[in-house]
N, C-alpha and C. Protein backbone atom coordinates (compact mmCIF):
# COMPACT_ATOMS: atom_id res chain seq x y z
N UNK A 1 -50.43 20.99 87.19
CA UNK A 1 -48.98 20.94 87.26
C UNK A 1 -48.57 19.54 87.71
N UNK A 2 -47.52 19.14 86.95
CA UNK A 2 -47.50 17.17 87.35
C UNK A 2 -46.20 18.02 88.57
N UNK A 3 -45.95 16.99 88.89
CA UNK A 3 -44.81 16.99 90.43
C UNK A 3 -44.17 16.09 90.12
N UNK A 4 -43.04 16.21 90.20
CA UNK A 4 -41.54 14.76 90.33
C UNK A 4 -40.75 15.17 90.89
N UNK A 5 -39.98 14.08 91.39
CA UNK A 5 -38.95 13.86 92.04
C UNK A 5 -37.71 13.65 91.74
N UNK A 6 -36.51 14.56 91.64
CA UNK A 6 -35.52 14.46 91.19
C UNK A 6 -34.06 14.20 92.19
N UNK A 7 -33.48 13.08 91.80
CA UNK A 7 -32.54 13.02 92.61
C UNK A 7 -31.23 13.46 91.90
N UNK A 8 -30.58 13.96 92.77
CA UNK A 8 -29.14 14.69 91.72
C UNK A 8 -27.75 13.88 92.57
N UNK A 9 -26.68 13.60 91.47
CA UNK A 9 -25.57 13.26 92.25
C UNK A 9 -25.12 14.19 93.50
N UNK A 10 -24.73 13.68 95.07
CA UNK A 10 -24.41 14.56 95.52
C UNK A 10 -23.29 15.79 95.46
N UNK A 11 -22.38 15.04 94.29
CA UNK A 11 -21.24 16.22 93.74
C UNK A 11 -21.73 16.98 92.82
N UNK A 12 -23.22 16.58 91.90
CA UNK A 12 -24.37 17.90 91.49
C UNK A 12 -24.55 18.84 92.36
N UNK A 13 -25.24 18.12 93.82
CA UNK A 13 -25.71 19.17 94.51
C UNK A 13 -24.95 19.99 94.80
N UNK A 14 -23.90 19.50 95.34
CA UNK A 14 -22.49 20.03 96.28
C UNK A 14 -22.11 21.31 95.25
N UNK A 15 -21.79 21.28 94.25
CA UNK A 15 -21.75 22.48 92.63
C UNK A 15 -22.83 23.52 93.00
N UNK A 16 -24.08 22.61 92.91
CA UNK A 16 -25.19 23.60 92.94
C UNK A 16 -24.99 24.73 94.01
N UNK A 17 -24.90 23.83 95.06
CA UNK A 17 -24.69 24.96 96.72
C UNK A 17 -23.59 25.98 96.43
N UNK A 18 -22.53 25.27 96.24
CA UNK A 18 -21.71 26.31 96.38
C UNK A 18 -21.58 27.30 95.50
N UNK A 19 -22.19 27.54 94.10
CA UNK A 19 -22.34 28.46 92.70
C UNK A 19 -23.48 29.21 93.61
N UNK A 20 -24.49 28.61 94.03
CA UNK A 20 -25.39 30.03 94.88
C UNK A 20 -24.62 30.37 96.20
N UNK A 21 -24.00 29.65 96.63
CA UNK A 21 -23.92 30.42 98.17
C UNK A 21 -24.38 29.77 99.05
N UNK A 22 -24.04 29.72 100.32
CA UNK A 22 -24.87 29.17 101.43
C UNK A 22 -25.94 29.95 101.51
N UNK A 23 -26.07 31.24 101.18
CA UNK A 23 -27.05 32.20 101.53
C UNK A 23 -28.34 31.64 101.08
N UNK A 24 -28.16 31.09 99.86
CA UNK A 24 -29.32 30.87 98.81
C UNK A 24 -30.37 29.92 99.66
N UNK A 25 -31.70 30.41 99.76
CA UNK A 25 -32.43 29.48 100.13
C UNK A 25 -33.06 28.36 99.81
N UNK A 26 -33.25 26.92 99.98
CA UNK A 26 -33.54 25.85 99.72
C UNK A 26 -34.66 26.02 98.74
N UNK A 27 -35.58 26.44 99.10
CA UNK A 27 -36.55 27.26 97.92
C UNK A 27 -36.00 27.62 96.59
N UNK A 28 -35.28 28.46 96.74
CA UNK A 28 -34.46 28.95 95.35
C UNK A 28 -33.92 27.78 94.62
N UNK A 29 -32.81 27.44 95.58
CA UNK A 29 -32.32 26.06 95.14
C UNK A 29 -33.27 24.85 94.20
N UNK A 30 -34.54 24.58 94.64
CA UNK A 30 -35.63 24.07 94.24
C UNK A 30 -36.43 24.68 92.89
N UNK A 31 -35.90 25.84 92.83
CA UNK A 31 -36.48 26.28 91.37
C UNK A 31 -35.81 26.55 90.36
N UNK A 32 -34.75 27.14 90.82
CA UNK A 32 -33.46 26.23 90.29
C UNK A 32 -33.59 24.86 89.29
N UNK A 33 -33.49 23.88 90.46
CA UNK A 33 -33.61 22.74 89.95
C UNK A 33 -34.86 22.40 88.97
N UNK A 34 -36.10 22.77 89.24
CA UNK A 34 -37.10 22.48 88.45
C UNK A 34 -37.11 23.34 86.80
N UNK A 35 -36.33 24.18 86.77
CA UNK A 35 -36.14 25.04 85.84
C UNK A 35 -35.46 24.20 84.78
N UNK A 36 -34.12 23.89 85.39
CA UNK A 36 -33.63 23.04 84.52
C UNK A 36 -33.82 21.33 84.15
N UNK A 37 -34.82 21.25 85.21
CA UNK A 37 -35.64 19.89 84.37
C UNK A 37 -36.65 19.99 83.93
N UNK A 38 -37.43 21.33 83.78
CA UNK A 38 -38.55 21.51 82.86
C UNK A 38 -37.73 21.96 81.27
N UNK A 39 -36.43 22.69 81.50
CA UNK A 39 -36.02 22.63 80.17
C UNK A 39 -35.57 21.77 79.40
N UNK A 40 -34.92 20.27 80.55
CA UNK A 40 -34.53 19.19 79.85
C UNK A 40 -35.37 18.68 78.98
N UNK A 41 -36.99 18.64 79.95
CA UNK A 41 -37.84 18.18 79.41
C UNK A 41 -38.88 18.83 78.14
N UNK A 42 -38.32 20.09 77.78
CA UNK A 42 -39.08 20.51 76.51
C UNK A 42 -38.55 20.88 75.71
N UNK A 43 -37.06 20.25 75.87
CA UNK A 43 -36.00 20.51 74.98
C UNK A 43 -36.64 19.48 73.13
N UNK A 44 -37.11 20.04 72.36
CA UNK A 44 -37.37 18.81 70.93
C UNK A 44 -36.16 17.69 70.87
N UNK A 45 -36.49 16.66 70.80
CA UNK A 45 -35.79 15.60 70.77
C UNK A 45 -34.74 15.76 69.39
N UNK A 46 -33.23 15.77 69.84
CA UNK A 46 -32.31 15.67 68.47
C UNK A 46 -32.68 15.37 67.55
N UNK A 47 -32.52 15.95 66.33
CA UNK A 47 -32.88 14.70 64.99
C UNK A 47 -32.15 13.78 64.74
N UNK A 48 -30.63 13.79 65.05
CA UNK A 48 -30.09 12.92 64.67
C UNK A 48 -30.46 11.45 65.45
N UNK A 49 -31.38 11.46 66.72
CA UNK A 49 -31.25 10.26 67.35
C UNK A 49 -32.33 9.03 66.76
N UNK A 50 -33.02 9.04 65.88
CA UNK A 50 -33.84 8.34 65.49
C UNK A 50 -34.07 8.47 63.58
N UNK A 51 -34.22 7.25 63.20
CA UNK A 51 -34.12 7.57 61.46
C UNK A 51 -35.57 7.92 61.44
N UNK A 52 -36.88 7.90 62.09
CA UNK A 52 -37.83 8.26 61.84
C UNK A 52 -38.35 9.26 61.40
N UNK A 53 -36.97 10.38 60.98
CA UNK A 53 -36.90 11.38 59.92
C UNK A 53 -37.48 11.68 58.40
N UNK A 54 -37.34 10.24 57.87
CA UNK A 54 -37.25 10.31 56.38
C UNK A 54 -38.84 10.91 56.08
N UNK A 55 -39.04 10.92 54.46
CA UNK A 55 -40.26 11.89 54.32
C UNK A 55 -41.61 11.48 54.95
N UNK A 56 -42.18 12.06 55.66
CA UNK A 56 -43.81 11.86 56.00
C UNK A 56 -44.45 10.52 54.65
N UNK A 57 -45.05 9.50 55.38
CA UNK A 57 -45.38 8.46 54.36
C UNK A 57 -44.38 7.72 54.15
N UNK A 58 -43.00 8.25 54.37
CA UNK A 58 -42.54 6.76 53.45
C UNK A 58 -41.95 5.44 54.31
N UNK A 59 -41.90 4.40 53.38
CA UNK A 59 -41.95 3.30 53.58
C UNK A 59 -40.71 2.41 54.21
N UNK A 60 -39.29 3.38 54.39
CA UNK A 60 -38.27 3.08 55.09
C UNK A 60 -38.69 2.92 56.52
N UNK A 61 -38.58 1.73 57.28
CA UNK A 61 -38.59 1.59 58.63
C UNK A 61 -37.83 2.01 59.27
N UNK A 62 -37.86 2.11 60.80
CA UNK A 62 -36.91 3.15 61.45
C UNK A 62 -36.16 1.54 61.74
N UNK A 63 -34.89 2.16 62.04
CA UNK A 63 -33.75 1.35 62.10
C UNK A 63 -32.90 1.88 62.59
N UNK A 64 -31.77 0.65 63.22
CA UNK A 64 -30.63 0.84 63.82
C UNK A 64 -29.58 1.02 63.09
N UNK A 65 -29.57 0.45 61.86
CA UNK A 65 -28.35 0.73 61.44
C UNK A 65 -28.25 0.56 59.48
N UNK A 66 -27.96 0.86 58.86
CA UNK A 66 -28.05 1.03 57.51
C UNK A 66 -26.64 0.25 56.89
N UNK A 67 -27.37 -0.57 55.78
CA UNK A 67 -25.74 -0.91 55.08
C UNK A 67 -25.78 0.25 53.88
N UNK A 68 -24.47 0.07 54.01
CA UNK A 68 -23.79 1.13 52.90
C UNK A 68 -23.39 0.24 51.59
N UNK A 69 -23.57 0.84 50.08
CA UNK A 69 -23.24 0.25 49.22
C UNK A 69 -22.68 1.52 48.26
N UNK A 70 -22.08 0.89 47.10
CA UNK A 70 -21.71 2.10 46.32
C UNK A 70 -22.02 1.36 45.39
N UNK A 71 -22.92 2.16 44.23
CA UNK A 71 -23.44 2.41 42.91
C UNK A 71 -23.16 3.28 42.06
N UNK A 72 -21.49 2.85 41.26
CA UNK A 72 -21.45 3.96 40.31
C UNK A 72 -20.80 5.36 40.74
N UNK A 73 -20.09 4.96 42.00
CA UNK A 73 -19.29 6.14 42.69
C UNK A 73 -19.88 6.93 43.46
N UNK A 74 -21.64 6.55 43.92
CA UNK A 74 -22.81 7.21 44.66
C UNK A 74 -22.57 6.18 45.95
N UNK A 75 -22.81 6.72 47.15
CA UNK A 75 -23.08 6.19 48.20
C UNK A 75 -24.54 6.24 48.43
N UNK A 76 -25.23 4.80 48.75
CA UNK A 76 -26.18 4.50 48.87
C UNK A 76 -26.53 3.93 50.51
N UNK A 77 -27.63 3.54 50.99
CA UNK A 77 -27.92 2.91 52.75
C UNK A 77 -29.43 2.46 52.33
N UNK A 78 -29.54 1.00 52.96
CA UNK A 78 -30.82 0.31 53.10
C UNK A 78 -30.39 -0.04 54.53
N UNK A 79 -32.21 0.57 54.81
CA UNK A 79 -32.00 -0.50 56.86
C UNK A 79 -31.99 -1.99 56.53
N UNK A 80 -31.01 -2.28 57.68
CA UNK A 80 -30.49 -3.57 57.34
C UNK A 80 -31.73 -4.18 57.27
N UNK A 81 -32.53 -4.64 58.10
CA UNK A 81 -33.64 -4.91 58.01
C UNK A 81 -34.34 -5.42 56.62
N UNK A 82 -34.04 -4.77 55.80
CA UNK A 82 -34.61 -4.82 54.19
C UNK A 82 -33.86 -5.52 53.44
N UNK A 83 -32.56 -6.02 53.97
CA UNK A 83 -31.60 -6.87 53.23
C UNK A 83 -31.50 -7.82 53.74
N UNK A 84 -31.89 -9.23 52.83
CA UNK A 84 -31.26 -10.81 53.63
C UNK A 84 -30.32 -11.03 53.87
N UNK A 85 -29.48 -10.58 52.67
CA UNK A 85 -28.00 -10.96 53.02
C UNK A 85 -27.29 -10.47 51.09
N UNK A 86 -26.29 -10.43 52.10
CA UNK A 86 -24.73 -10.16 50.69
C UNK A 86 -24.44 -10.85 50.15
N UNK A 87 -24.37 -11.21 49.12
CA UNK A 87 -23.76 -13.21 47.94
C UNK A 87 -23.27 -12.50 47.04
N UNK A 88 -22.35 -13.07 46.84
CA UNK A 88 -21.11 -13.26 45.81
C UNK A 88 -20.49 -14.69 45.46
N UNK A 89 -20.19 -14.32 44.43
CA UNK A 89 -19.60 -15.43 43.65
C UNK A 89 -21.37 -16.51 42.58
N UNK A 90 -22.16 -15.16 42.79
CA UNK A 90 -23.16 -16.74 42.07
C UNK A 90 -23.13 -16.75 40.29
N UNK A 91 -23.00 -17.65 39.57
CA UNK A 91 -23.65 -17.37 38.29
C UNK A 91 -24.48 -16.81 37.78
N UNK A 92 -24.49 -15.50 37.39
CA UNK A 92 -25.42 -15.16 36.58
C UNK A 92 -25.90 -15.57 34.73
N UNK A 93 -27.50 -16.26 35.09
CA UNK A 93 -27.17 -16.60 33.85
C UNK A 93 -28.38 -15.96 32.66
N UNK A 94 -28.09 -15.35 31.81
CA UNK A 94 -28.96 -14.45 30.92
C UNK A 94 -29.68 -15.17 30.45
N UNK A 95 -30.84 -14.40 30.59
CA UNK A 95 -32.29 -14.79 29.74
C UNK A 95 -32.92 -13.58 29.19
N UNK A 96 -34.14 -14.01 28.09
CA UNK A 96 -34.42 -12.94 27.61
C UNK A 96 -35.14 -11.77 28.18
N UNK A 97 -35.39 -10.92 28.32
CA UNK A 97 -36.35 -9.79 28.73
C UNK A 97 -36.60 -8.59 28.19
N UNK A 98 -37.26 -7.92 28.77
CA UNK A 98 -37.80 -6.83 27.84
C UNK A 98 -37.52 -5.67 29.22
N UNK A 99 -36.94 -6.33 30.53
CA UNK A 99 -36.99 -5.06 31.21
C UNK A 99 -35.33 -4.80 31.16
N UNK A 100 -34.96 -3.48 31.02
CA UNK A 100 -33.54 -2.58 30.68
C UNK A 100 -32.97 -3.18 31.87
N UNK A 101 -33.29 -3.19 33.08
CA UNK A 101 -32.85 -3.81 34.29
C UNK A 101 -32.03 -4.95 34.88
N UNK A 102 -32.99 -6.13 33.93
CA UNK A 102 -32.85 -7.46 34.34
C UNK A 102 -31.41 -7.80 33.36
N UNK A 103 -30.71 -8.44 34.12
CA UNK A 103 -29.22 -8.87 33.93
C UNK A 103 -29.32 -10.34 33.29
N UNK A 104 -30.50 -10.81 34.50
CA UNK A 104 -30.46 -12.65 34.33
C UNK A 104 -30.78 -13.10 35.58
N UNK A 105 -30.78 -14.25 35.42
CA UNK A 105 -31.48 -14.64 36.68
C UNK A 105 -29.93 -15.72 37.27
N UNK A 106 -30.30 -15.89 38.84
CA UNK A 106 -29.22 -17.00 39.32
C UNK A 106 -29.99 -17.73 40.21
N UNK A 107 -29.26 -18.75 40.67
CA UNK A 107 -29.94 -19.79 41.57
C UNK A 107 -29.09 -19.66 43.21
N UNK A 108 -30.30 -19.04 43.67
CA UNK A 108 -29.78 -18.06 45.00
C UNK A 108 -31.15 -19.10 46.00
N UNK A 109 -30.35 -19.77 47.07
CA UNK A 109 -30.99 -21.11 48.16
C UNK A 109 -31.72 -21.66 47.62
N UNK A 110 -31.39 -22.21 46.35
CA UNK A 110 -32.50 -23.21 45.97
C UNK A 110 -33.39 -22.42 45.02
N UNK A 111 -34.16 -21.54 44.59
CA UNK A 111 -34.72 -20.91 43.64
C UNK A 111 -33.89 -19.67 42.67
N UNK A 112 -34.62 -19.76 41.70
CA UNK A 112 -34.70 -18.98 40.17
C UNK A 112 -34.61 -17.57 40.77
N UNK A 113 -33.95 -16.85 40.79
CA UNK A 113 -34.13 -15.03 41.32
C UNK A 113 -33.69 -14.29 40.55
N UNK A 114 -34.54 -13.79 40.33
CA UNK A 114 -33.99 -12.40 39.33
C UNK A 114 -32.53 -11.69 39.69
N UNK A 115 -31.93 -11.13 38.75
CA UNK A 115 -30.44 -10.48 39.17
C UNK A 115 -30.82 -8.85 38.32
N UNK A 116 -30.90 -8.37 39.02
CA UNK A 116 -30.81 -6.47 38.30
C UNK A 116 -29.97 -5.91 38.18
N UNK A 117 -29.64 -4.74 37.77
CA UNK A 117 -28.31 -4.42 37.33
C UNK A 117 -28.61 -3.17 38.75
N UNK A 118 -28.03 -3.01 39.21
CA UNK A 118 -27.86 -1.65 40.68
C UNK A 118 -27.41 -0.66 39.74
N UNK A 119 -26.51 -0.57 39.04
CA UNK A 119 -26.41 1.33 38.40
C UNK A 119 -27.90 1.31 38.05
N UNK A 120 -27.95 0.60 36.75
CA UNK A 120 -29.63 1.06 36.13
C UNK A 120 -30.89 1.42 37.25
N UNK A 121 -31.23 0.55 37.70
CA UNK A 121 -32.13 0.24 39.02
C UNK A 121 -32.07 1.84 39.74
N UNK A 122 -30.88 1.66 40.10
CA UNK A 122 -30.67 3.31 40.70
C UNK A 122 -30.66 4.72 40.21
N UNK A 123 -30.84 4.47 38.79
CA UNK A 123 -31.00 5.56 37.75
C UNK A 123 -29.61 6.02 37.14
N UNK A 124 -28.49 4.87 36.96
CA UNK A 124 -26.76 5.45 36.56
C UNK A 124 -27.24 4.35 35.53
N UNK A 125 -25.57 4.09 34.97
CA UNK A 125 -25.45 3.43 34.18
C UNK A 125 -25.28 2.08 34.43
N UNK A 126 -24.94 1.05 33.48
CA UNK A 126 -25.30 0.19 33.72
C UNK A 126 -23.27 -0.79 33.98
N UNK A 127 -23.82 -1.28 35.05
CA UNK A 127 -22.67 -1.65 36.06
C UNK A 127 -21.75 -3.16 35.31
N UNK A 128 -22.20 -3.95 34.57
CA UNK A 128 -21.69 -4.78 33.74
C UNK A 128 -20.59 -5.69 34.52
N UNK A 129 -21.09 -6.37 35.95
CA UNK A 129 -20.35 -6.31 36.13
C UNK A 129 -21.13 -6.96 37.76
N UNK A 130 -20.84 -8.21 38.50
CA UNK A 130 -21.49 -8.44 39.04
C UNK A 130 -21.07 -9.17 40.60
N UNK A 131 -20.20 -8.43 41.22
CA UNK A 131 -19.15 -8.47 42.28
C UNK A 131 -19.86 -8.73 43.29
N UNK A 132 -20.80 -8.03 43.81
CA UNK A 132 -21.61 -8.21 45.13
C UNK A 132 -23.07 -8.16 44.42
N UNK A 133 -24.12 -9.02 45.72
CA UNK A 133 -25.05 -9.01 45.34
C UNK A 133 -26.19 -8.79 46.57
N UNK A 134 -27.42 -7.95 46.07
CA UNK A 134 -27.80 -7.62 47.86
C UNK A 134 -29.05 -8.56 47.54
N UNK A 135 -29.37 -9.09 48.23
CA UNK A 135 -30.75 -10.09 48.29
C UNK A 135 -32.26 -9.88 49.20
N UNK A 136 -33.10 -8.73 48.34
CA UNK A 136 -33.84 -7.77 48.70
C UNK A 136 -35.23 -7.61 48.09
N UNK A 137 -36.02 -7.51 50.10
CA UNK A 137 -37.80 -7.19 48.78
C UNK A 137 -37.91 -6.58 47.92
N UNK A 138 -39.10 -7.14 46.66
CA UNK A 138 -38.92 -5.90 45.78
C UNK A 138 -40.60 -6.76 45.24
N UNK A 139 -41.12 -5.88 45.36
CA UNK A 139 -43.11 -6.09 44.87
C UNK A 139 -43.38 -7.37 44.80
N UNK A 140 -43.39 -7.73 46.11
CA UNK A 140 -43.66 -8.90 46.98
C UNK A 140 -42.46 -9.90 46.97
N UNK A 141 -41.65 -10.52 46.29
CA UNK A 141 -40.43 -11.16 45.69
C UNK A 141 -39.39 -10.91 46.64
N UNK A 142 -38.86 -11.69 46.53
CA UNK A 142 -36.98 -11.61 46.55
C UNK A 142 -36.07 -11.24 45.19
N UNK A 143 -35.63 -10.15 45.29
CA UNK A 143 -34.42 -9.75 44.06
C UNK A 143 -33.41 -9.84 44.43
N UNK A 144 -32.32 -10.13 43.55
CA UNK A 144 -30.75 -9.76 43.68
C UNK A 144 -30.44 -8.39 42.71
N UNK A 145 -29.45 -7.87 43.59
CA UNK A 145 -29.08 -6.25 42.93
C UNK A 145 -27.64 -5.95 42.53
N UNK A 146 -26.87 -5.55 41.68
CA UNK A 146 -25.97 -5.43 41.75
C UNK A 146 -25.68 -4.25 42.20
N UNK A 147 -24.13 -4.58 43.02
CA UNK A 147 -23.76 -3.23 43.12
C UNK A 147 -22.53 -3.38 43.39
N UNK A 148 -21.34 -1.86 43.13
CA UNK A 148 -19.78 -1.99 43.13
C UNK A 148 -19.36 -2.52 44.30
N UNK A 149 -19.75 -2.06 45.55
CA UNK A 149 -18.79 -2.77 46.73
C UNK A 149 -19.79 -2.31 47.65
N UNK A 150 -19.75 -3.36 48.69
CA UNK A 150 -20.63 -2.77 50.04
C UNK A 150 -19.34 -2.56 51.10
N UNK A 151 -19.65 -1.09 51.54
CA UNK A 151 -18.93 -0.29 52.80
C UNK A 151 -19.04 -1.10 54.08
N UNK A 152 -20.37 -1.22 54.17
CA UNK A 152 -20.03 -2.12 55.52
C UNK A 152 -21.60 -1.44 56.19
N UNK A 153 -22.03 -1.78 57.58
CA UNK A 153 -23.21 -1.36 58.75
C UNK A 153 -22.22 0.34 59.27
N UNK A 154 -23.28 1.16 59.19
CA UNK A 154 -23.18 2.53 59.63
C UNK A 154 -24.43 2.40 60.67
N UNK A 155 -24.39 2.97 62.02
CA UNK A 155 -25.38 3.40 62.83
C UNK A 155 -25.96 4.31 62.65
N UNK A 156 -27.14 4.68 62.34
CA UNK A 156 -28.25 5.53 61.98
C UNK A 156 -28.02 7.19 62.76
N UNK A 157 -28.47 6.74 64.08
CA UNK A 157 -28.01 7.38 65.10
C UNK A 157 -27.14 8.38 64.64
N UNK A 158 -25.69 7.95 64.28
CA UNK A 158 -24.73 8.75 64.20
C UNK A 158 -24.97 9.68 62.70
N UNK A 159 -25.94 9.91 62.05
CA UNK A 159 -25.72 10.23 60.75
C UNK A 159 -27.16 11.58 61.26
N UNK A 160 -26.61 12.91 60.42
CA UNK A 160 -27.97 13.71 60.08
C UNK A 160 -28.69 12.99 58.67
N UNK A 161 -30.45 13.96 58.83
CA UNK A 161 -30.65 13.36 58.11
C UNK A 161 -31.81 14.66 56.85
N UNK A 162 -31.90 14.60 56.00
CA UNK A 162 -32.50 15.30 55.57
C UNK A 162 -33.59 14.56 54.30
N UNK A 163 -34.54 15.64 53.97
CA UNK A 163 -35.71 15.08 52.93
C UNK A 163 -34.87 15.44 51.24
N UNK A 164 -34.85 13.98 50.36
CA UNK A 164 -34.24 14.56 49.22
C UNK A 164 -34.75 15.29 48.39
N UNK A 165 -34.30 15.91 47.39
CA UNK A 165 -35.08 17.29 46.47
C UNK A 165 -36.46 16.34 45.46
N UNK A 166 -37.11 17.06 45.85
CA UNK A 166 -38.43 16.76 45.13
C UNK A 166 -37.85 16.40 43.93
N UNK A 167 -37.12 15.99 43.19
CA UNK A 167 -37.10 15.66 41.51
C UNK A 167 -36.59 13.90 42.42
N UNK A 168 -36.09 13.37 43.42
CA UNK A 168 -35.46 12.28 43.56
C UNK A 168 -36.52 11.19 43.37
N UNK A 169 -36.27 9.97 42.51
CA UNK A 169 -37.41 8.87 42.76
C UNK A 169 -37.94 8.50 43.94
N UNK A 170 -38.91 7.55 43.82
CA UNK A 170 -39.57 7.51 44.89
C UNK A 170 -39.31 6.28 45.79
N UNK A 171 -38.48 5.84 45.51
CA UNK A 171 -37.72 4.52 46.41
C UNK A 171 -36.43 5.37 47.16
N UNK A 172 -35.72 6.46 46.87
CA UNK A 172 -35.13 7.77 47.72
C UNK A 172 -35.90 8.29 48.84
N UNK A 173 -36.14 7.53 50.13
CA UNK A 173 -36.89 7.69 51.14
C UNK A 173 -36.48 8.95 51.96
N UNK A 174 -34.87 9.06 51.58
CA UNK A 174 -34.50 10.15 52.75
C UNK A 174 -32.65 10.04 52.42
N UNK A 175 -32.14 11.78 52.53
CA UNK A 175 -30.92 11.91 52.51
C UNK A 175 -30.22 11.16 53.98
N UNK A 176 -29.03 10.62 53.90
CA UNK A 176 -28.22 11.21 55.39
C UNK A 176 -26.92 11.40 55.37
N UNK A 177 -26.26 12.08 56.21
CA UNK A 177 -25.05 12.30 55.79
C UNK A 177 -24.17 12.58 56.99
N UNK A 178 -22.81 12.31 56.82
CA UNK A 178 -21.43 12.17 58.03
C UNK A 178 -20.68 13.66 57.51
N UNK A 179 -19.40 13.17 58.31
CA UNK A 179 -18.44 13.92 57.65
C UNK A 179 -17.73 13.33 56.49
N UNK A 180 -18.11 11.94 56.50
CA UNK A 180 -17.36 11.00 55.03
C UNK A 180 -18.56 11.14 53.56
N UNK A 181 -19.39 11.29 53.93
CA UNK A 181 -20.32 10.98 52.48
C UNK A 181 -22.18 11.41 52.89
N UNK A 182 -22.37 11.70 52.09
CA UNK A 182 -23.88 11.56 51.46
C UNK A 182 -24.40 10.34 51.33
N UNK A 183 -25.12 9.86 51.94
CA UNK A 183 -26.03 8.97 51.54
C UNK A 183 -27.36 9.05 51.36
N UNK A 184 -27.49 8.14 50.21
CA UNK A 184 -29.40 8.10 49.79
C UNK A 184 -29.32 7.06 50.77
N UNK A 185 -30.78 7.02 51.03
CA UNK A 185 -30.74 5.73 51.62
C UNK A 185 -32.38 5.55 51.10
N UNK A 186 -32.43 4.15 50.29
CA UNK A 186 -33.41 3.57 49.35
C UNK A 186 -34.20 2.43 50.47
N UNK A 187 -35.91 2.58 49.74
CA UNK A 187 -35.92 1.04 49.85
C UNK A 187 -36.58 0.23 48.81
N UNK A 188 -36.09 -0.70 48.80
CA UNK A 188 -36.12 -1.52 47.65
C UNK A 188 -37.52 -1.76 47.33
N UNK A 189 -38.33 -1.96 48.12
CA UNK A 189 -40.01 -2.31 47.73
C UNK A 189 -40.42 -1.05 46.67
N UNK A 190 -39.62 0.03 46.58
CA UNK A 190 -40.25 0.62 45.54
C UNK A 190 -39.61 1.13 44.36
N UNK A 191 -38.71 0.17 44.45
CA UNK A 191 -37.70 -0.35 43.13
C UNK A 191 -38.62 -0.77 41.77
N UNK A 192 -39.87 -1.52 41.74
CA UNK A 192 -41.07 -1.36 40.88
C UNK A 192 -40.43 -2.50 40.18
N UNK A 193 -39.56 -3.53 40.24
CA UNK A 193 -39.15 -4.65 39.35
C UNK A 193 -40.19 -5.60 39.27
């Protein structure tokens, strides 16, 4: 049996005493107390307090906080972590390819980077259209992604979270969701570009 020491505010204790009684003996009082810190303590930890939810294996890191994007009228979340940064306004300029994906490439700090289309990429249609841009690993590389508008940083924390239905790709690490929206929340390394 481990032993600790618990100190309680004295307007805790003062509650405590007087809900038993003066009668109640210090003893009681004491098991009492240990009762309800052995239940604090084997209480399962919330799910909502940690993203370390998503499916067994996958490759989303736990994180503080997720950006939000919309693809195609879908709400989407990458831990920030996985994103360099947001650019807009770059030239995209077409070249040939053979992947359905690739838009063109732009000149994002000095190098050649691929530009993808975010509906396609994400399994919608194709977004035509190249407003925001997320600047993200993708099989070893830096990619740019399109997508309709970024929402903004959501805290993890505050969101449940659930495993998506077995038919979802495999860059769909994990559902989460508010009272405003559903979110996938992706990560890009297994985007396969």
């Amino acid at each position: 049996m481990r032993r600790f020491t618990v100190s309680l505010p004295d307007e805790v204790y003062q509650d405590l005493t007087r809900l038993c009684g003066e009668s109640v003996p210090p003893s009681s009082l004491q098991q009492m107390i240990r009762f309800a810190v052995q239940s604090i303590l084997a209480r399962p930890q919330p799910e909502n307090d940690a993203v370390e939810r998503a499916l067994p294996g996958a490759s989303t890191p736990a994180a503080t906080d997720l950006l939000v994007f919309e693809v195609d009228g879908a709400s989407y979340g990458m831990p920030i972590e996985l994103v360099e940064t947001v650019a807009a306004g770059l030239e995209v300029h077409r070249v040939p390819s053979s992947s359905p994906t690739l838009v063109g490439v732009a000149v994002f700090r000095g190098t050649l980077t691929e530009v993808h289309d975010g509906g396609l990429v994400l399994g919608g249609g194709p977004l035509g259209r190249t407003s925001s841009l997320l600047a993200v690993p993708s099989s070893g590389a830096r990619v740019l992604v399109t997508v309709d508008t970024v929402a903004g940083l959501t805290h993890a924390h505050r969101l449940d979270w659930a495993s998506p239905p077995s038919s979802a790709p495999r860059w769909a690490s994990t559902l989460a969701w508010n009272d405003e929206r559903v979110i996938t929340v992706v990560d890009p390394r297994a985007f396969n570009l």
